[in-house]
Protein backbone atom coordinates (compact mmCIF):
# COMPACT_ATOMS: atom_id res chain seq x y z
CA UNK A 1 -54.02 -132.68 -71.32
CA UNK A 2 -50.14 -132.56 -71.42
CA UNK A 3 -49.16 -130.82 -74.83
CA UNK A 4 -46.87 -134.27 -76.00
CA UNK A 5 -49.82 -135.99 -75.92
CA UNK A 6 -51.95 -133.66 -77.98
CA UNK A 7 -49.51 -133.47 -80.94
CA UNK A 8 -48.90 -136.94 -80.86
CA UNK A 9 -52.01 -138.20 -80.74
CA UNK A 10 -53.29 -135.24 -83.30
CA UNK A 11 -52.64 -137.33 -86.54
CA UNK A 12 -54.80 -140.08 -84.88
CA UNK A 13 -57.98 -138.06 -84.42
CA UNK A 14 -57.40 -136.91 -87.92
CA UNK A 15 -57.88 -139.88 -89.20
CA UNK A 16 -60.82 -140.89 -87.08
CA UNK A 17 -62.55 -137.74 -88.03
CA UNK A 18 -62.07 -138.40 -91.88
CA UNK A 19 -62.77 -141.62 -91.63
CA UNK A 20 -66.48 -140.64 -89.68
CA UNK A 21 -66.72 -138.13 -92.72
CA UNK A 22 -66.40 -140.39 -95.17
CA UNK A 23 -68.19 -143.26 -93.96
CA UNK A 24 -71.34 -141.52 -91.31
CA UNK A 25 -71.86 -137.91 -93.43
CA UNK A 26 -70.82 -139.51 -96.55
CA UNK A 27 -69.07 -136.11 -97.34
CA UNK A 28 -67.18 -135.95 -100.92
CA UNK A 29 -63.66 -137.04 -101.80
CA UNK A 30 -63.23 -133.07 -102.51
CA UNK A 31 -64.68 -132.41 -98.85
CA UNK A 32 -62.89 -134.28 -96.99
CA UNK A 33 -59.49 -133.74 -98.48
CA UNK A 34 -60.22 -130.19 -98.06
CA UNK A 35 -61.27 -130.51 -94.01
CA UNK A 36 -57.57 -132.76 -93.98
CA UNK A 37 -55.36 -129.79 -95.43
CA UNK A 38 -57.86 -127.18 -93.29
CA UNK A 39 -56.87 -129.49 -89.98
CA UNK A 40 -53.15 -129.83 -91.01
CA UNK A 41 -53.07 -126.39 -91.01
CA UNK A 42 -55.09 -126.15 -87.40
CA UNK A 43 -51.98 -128.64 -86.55
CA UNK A 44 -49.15 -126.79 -87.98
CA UNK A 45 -49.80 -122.97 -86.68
CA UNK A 46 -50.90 -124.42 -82.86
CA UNK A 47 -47.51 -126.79 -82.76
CA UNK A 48 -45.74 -123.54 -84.02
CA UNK A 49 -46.83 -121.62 -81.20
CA UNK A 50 -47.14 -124.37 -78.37
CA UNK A 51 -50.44 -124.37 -78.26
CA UNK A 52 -52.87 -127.24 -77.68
CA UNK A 53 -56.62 -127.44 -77.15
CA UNK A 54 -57.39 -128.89 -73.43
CA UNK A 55 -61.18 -129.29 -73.92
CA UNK A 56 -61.81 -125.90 -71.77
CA UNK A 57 -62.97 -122.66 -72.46
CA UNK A 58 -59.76 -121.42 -72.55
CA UNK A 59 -59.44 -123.38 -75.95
CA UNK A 60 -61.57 -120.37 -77.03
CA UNK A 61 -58.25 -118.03 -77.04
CA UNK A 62 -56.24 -120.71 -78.65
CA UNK A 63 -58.53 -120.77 -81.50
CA UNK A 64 -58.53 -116.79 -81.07
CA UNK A 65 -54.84 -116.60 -81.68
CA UNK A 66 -55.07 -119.25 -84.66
CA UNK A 67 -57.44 -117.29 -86.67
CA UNK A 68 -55.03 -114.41 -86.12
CA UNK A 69 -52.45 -116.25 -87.87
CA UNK A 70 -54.68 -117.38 -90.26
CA UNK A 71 -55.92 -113.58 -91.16
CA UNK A 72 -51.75 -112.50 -91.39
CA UNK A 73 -50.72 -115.45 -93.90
CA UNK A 74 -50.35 -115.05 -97.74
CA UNK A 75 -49.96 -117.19 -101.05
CA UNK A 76 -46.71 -117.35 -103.02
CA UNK A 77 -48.15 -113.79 -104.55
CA UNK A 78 -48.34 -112.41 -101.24
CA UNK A 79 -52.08 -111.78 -101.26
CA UNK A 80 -53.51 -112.33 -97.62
CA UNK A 81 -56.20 -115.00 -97.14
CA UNK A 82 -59.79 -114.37 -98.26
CA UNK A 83 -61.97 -114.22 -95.57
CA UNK A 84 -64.29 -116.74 -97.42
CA UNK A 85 -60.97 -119.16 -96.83
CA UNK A 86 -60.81 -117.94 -93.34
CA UNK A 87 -64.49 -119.08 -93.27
CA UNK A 88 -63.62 -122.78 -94.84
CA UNK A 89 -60.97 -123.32 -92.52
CA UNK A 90 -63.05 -122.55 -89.09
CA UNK A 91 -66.12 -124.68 -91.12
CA UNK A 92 -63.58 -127.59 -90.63
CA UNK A 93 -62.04 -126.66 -87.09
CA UNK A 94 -65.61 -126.82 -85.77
CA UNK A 95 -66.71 -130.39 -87.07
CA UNK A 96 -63.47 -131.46 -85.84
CA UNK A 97 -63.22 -130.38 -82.43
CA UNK A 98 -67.42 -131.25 -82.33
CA UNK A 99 -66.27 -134.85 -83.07
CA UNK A 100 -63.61 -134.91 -80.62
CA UNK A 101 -66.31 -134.13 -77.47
CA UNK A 102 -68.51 -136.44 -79.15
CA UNK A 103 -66.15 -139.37 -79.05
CA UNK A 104 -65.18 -137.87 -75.44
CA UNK A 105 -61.48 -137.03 -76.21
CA UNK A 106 -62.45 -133.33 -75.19
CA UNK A 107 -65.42 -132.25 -72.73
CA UNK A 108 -65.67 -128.50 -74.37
CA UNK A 109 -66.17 -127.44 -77.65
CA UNK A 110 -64.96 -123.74 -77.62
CA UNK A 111 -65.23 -123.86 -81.68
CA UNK A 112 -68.80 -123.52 -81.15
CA UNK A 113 -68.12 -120.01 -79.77
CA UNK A 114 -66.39 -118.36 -82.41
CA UNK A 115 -67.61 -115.98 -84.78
CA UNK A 116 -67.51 -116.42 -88.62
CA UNK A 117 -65.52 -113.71 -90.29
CA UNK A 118 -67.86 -111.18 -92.07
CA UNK A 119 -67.88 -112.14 -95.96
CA UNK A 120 -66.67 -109.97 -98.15
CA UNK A 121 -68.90 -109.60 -100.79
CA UNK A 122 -67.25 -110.39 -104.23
CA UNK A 123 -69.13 -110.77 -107.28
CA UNK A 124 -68.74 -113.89 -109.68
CA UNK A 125 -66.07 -113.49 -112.80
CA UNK A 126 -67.98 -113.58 -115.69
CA UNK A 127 -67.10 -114.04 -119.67
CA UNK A 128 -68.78 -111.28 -121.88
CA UNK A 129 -70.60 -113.16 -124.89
CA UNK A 130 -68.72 -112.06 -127.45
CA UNK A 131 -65.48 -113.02 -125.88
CA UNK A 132 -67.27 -116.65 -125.42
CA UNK A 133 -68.01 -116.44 -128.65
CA UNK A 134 -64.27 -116.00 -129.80
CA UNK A 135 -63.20 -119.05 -127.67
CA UNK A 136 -65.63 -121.12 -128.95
CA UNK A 137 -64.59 -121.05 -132.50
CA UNK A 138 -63.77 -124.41 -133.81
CA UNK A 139 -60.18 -125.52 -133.36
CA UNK A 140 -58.01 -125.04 -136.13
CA UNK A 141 -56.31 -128.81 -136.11
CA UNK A 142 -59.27 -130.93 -135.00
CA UNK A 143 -57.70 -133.62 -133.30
CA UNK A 144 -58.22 -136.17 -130.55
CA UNK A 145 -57.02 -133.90 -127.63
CA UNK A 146 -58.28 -130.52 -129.44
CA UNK A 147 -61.83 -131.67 -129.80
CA UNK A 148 -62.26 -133.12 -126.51
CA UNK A 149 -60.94 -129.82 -124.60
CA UNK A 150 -63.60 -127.85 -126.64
CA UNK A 151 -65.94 -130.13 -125.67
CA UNK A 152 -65.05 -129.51 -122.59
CA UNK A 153 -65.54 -125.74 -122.80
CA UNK A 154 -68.42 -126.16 -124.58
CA UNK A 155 -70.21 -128.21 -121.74
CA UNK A 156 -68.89 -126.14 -118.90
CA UNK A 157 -70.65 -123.24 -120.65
CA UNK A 158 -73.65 -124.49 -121.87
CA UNK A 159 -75.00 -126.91 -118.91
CA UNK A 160 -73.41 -124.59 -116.12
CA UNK A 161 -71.60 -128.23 -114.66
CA UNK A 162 -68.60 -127.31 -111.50
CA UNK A 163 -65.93 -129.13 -113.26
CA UNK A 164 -66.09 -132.43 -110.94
CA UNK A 165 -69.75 -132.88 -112.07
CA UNK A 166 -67.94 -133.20 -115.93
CA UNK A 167 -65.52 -135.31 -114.47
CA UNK A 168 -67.82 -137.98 -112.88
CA UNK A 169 -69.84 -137.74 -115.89
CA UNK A 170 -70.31 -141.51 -118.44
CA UNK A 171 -71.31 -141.37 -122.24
CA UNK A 172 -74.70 -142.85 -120.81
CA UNK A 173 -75.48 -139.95 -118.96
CA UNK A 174 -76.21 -137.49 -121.89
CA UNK A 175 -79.43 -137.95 -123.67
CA UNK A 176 -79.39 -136.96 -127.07
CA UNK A 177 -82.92 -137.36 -128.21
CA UNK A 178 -84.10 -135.68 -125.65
CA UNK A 179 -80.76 -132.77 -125.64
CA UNK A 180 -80.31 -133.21 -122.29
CA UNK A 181 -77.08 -134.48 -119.73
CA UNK A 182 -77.57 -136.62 -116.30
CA UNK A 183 -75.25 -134.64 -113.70
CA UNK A 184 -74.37 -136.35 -110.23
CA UNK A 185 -74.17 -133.23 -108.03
CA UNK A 186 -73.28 -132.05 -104.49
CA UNK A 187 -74.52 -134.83 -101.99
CA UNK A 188 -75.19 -137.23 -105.02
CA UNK A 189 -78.11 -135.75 -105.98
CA UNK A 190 -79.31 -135.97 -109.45
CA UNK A 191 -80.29 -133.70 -112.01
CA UNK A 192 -81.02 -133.73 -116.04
CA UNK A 193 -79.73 -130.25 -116.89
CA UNK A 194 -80.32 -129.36 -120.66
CA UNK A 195 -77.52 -129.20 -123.24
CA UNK A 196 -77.09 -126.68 -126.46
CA UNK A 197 -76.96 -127.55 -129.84
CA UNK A 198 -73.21 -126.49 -130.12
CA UNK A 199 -72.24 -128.46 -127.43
CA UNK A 200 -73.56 -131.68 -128.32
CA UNK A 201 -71.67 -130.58 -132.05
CA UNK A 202 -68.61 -130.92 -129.95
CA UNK A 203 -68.84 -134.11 -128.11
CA UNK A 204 -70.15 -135.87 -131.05
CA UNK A 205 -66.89 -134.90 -132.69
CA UNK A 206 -64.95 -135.53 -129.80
CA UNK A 207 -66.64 -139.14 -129.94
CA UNK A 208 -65.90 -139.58 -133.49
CA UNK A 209 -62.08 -139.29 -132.54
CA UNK A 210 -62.52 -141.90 -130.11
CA UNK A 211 -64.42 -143.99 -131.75
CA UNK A 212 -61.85 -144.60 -134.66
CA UNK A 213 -59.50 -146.56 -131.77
CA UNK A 214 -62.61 -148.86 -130.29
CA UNK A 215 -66.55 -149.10 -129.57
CA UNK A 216 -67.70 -146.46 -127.58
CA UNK A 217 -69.67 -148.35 -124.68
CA UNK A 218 -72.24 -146.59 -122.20
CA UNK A 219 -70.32 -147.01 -118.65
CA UNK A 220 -67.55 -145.62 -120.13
CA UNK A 221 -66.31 -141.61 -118.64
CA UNK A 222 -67.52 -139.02 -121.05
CA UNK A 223 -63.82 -137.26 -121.16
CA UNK A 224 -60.78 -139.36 -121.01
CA UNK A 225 -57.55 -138.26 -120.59
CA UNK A 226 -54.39 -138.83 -122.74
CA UNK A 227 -53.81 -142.43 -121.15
CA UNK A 228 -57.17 -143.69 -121.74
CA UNK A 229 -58.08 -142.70 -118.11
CA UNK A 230 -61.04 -140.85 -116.67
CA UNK A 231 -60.24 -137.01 -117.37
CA UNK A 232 -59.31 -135.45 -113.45
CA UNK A 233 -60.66 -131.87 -111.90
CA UNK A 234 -56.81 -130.86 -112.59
CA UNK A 235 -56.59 -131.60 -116.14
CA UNK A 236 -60.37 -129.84 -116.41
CA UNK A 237 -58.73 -126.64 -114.83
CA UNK A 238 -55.46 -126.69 -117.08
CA UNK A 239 -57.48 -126.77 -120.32
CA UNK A 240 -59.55 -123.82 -119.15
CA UNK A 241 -56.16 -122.30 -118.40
CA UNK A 242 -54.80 -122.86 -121.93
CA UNK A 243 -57.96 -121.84 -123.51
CA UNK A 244 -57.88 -118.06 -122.23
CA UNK A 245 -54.36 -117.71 -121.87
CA UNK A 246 -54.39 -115.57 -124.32
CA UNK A 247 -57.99 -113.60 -124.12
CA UNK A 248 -57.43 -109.93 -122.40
CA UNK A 249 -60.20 -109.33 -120.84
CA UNK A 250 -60.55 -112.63 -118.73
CA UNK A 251 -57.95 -111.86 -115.73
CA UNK A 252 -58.27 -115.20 -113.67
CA UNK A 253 -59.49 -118.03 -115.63
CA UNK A 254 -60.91 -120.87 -113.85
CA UNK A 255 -63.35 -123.56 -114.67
CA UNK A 256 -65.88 -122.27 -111.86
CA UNK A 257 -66.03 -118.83 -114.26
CA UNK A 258 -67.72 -120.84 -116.94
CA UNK A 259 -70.58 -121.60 -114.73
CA UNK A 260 -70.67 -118.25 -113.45
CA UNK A 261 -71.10 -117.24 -117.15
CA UNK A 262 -73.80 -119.87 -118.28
CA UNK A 263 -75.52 -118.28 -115.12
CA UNK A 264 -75.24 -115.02 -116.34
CA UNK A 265 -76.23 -115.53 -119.29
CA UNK A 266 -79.26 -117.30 -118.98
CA UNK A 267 -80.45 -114.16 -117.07
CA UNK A 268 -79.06 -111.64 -119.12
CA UNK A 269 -81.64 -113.62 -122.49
CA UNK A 270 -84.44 -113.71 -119.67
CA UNK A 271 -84.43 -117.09 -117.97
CA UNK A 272 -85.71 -117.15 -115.12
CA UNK A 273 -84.52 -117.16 -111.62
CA UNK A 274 -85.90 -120.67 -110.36
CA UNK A 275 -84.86 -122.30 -113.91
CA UNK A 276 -81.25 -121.20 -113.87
CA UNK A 277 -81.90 -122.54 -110.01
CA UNK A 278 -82.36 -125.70 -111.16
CA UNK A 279 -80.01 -125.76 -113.95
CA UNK A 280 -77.59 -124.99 -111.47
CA UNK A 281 -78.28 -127.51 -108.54
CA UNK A 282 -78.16 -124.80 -105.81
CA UNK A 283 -80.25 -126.13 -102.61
CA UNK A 284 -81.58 -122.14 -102.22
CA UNK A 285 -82.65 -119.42 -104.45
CA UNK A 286 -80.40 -116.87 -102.63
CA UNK A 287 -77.10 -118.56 -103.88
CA UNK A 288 -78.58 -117.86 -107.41
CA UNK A 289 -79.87 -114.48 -107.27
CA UNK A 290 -76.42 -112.89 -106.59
CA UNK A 291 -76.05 -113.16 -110.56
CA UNK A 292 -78.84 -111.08 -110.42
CA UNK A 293 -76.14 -108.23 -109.29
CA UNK A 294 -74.04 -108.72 -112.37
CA UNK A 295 -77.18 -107.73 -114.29
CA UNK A 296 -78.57 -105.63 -112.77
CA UNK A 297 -75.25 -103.38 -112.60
CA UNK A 298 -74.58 -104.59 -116.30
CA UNK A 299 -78.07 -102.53 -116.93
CA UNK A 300 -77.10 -99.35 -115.20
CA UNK A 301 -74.03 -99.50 -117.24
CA UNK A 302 -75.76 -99.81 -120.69
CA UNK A 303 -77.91 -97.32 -119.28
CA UNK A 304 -75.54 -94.93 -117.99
CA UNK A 305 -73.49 -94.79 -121.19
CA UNK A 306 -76.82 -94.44 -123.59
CA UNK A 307 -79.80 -92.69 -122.10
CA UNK A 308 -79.40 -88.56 -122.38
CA UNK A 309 -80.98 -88.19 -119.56
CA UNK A 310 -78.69 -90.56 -117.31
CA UNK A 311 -77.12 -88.16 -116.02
CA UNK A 312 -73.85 -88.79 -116.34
């Protein structure tokens, strides 16, 4: 394959392939604008170096020298690429280049070869319970905008939701006879996940706001935003931003840390593992018992610092 024809006919297969995972593995809006920026990226570095994939093995050093590249890059902070990034970004090479032997624009798939970087293992952030406690005060000027961003909190905590479950979310989806919410998860699977006491405080007030400008009907989105439309993953992660700008001991707050801390939580009061499982939506037990780390070393801690005969 000349190289002119591989970077010109590049932004063709990309669509192609998005359009197969959209339409034949009916992957998420959030997937498959992911897999586009991962494969603009595959595009960028190999046009950079004047490199192209043939279909051969020898695609397998291409793909060598591109993860290279990827391992040297850095953010606007000039902290190097996680490896579970890395990871992502090969995820994506591989269905791509798998697609292009399948629909015969390549006859080898040297993605298949390559190894997955070794994960580093990083343990979730987590919010201490008093400090969630501190947030969670009620707002000093209820308002309109003020009540539905600590609803927002509030929901994130208590029903351990990733932030485009909240999003999707419509005021007929939480039940609140039986204290319960409907969540549309990954793969559109459904699950009734229960909701605390506090939390349905804080839509209800959030409601009551709304309510003052029109009826409240079922189908409509649980959160709006300012201009009356459905509240977006981005405005979800600014009000978690704003919320512990100001707390000291949270270092990187993101909406993904309130989960983590519902999670926590639960297991820290004695839940138990297959419960917080399910509460979650995770597919396998072993993506929920690495909160069992946090503790578990949260116990040695408390131990450490207390028991005479700790040893320390």
């Amino acid at each position: 394959m000349m190289e002119h024809n591989f970077y010109s006919e590049f932004p063709k297969w990309l669509r192609a392939f998005l359009e197969y995972m959209e339409h034949e593995r009916e992957a998420s809006p959030q997937t498959i604008a992911a897999y586009e920026g991962d494969l603009v990226d595959l595009y960028r570095i190999l046009k950079s170096e004047q490199l192209v994939l043939v279909g051969s093995h020898d695609d397998l050093l291409t793909l060598r020298r591109y993860l290279f590249l990827l391992s040297q890059q850095t953010n606007s902070d000039g902290v190097a690429l996680r490896t579970s990034s890395i990871s992502r970004k090969l995820a994506a090479v591989r269905s791509f280049v798998k697609f292009l032997v399948r629909e015969e624009i390549l006859r080898f798939n040297a993605a298949r070869l390559l190894r997955t970087p070794k994960a580093e293992k990083r343990l979730p952030d987590v919010v201490s319970e008093r400090t969630m406690a501190k947030v969670l005060e009620k707002p000093e000027a209820p308002d309109l905008q003020n009540t539905r961003d600590a609803a927002v909190i509030e929901l994130l905590y208590s029903s351990g939701l990733r932030r485009s479950e909240l999003c999707n979310m419509n005021v007929s989806d939480v039940n609140l006879a039986n204290q319960t919410v409907r969540v549309l998860g990954k793969g559109k699977k459904q699950r009734i996940v229960p909701i605390g006491g506090p939390a349905l405080e804080a839509l209800e007030a959030y409601h009551q706001f709304r309510s003052t400008a029109h009826i409240i009907a079922k189908n409509e989105p649980l959160f709006l935003l300012d201009n009356g439309k459905r509240l977006t993953p981005r405005m979800v992660y600014y009000i978690v931003q704003k919320t512990f700008k100001n707390i000291s001991d949270v270092a990187r707050p993101h909406p993904h840390m309130l989960r983590h801390t519902c999670a926590t939580h639960l297991l820290d009061r004695g839940a138990d593992l297959r419960a917080v499982m399910d509460v979650l939506g995770h597919e396998s037990l072993r993506t929920t018992q690495r909160y069992t780390h946090l503790t578990t070393d949260r116990l040695k801690a408390v131990y450490d610092s207390a028991h005479p005969r700790s040893g320390r």
